[in-house]
N, C-alpha and C. Protein backbone atom coordinates (compact mmCIF):
# COMPACT_ATOMS: atom_id res chain seq x y z
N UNK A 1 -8.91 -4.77 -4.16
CA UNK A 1 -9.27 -3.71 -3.23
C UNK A 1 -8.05 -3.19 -2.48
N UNK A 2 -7.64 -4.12 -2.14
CA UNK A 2 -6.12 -3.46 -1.04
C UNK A 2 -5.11 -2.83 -1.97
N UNK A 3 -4.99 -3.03 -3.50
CA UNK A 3 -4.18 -1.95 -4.48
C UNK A 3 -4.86 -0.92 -4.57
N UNK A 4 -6.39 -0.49 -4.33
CA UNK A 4 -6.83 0.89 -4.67
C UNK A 4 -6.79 1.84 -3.34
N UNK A 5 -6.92 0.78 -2.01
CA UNK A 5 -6.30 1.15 -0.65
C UNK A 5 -5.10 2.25 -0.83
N UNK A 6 -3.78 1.10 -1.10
CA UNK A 6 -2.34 1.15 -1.16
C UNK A 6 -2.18 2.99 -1.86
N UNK A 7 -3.32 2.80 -2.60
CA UNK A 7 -2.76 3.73 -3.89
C UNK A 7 -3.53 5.22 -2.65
N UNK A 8 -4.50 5.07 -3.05
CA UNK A 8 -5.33 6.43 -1.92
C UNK A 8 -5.24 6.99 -0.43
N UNK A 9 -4.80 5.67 0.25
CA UNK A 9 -4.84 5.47 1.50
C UNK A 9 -3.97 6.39 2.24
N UNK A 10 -2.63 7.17 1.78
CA UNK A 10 -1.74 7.84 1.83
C UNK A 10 -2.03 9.00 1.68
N UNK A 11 -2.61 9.62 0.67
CA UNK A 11 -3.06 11.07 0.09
C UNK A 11 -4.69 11.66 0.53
N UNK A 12 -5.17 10.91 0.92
CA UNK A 12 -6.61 11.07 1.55
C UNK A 12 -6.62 11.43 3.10
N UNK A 13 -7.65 12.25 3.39
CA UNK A 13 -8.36 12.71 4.96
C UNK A 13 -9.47 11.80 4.74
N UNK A 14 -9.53 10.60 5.75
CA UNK A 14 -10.67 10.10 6.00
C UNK A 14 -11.54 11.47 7.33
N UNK A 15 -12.67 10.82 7.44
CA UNK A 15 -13.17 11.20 8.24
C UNK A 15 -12.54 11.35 9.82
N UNK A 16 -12.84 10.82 10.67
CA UNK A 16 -11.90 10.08 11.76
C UNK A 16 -10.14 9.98 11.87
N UNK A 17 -9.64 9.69 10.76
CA UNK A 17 -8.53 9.66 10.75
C UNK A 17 -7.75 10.62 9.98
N UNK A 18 -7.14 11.18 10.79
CA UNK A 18 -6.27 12.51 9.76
C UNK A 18 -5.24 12.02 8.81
N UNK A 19 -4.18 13.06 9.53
CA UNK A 19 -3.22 12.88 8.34
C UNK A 19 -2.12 11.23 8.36
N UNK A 20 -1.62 10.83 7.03
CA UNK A 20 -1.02 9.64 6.90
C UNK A 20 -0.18 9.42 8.36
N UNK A 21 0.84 10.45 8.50
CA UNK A 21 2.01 10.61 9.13
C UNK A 21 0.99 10.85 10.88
N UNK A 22 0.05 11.12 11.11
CA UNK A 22 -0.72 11.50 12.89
C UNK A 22 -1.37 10.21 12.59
N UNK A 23 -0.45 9.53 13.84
CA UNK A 23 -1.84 8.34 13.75
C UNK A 23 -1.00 7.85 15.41
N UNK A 24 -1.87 7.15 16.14
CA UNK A 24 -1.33 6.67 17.18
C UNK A 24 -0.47 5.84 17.20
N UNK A 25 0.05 4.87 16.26
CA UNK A 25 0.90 3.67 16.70
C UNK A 25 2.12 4.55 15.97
N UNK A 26 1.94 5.43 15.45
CA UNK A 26 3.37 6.20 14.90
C UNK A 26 3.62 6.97 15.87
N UNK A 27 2.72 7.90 16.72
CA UNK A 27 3.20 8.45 17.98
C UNK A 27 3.72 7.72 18.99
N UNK A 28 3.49 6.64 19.43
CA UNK A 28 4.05 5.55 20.11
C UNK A 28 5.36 5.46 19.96
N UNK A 29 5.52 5.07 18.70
CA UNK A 29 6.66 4.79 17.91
C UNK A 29 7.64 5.95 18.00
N UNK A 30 7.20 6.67 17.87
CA UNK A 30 8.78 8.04 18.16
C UNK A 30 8.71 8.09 19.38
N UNK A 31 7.59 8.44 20.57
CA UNK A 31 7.77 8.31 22.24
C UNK A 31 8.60 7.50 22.73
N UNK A 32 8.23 6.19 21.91
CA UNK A 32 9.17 5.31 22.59
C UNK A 32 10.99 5.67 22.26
N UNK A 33 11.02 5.69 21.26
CA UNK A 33 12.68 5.70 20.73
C UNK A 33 12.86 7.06 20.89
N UNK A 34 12.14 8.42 21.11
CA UNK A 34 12.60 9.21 21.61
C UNK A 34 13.08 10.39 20.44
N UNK A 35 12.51 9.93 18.76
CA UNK A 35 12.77 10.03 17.88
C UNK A 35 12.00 11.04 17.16
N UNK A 36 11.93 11.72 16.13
CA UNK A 36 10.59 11.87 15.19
C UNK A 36 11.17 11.87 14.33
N UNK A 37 12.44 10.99 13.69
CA UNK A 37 13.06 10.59 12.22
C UNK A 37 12.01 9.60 11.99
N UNK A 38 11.07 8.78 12.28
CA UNK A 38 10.52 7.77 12.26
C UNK A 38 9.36 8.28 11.37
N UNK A 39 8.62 9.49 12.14
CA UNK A 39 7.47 9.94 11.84
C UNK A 39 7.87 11.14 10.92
N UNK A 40 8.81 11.86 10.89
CA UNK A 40 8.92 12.71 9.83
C UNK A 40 9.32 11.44 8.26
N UNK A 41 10.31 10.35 8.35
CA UNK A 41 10.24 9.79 7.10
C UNK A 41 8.67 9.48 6.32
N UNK A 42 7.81 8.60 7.65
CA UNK A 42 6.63 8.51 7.24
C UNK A 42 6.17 9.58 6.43
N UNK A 43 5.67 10.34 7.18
CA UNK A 43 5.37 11.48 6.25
C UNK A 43 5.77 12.31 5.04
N UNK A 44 6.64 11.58 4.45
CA UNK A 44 7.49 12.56 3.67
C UNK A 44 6.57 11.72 2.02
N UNK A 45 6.68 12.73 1.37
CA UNK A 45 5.78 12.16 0.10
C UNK A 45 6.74 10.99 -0.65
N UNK A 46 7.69 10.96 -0.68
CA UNK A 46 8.73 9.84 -1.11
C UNK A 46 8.10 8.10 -0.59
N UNK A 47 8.25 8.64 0.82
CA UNK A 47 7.20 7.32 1.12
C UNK A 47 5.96 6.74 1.05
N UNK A 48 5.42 8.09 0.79
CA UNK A 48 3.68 8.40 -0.23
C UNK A 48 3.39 7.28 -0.76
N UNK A 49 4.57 8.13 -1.91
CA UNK A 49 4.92 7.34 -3.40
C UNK A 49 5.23 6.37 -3.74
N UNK A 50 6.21 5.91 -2.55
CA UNK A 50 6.52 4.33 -2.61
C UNK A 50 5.36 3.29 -2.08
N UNK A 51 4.43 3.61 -1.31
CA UNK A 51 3.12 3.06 -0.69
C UNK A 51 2.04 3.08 -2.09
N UNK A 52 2.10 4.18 -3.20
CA UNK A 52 0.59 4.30 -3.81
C UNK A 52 1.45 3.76 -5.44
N UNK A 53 2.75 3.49 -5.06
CA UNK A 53 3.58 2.72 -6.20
C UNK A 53 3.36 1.12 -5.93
N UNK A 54 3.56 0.59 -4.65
CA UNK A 54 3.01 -0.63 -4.56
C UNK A 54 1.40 -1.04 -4.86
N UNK A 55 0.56 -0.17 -4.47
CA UNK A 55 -0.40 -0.10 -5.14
C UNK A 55 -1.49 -0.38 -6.19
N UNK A 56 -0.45 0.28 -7.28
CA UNK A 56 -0.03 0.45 -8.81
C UNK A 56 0.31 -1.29 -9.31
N UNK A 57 1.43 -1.15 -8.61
CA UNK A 57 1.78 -2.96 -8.61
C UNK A 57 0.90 -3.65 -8.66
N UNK A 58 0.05 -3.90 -7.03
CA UNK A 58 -0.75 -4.49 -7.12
C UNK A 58 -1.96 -4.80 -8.17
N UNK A 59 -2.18 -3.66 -8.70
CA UNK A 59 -3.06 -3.76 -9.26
C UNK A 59 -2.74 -4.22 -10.88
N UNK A 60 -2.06 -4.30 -11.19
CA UNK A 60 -1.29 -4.03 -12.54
C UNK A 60 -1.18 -6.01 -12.45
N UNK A 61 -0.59 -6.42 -11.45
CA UNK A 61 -0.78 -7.68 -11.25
C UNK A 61 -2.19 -8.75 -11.46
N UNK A 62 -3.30 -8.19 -10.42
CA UNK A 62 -4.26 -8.59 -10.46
C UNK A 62 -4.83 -8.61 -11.70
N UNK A 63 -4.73 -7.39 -12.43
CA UNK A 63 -5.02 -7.75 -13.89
C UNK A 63 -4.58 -8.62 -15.07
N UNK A 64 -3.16 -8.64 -14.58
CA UNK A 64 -2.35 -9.40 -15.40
C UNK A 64 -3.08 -11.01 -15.33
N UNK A 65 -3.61 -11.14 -14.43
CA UNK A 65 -3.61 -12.15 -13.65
C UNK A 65 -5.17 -12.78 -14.43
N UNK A 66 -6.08 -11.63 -14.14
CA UNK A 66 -7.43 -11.98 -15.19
C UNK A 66 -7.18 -12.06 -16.65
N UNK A 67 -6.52 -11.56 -16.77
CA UNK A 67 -6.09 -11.47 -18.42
C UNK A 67 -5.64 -12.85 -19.10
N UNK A 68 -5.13 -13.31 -17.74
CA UNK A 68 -4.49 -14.84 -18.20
C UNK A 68 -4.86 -15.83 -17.55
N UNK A 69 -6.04 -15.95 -16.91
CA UNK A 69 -6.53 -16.67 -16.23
C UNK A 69 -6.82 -17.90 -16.89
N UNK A 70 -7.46 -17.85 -18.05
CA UNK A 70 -8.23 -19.08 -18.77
C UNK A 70 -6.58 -19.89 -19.09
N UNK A 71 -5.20 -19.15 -19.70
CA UNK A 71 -4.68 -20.38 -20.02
C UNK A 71 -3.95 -20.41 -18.96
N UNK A 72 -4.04 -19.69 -17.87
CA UNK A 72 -3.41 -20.42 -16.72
C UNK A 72 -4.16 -21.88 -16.64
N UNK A 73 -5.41 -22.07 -16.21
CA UNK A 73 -6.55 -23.02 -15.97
C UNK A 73 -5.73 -23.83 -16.55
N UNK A 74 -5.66 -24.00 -18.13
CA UNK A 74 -5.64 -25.18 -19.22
C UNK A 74 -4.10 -25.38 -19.18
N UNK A 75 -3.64 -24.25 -18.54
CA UNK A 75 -1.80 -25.32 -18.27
C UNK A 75 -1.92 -26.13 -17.31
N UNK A 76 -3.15 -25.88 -15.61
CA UNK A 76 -3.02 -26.87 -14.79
C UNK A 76 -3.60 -28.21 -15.38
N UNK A 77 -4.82 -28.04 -15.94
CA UNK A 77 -5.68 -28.99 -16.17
C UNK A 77 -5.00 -30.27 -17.05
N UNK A 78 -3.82 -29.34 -18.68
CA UNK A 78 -2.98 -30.48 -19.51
C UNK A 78 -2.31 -30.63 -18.37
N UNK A 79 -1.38 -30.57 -17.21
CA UNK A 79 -0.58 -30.99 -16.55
C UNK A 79 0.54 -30.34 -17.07
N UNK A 80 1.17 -29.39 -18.04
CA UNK A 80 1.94 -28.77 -18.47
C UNK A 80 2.33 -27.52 -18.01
């Protein structure tokens, strides 16, 4: 679930919550330092991409992971 998050979570308008880059703890975050390099990188699709690329990962893993589950099992079980 948190790779199909990773992957959408970036490019989507929830209801309630707008855009990736408007969110309160990112406004904080430039108020405080006085900045909006912080919140313009956020927002920039590069970092999108790198967020819905981990994602991708994740998920690509988890599968890997069912795929090989049974002789994972039987390497713990011989002790090998």
């Amino acid at each position: 679930m948190s790779g199909i998050t990773l992957i959408l979570f970036p490019w989507i308008n929830l209801g309630g919550i707008s855009d990736w880059s408007d969110n309160y703890f990112l406004a904080l975050t430039a108020s405080l330092t006085g900045s909006n390099i912080i919140r313009d990188a956020i927002g920039s699709g590069w970092v999108r991409g790198a967020v819905s690329g981990l994602g991708v990962l994740n998920l690509y893993m988890a599968f890997t992971e069912i795929m090989n589950f049974n002789q994972t099992a039987e390497s713990l079980e011989t002790g090998k």
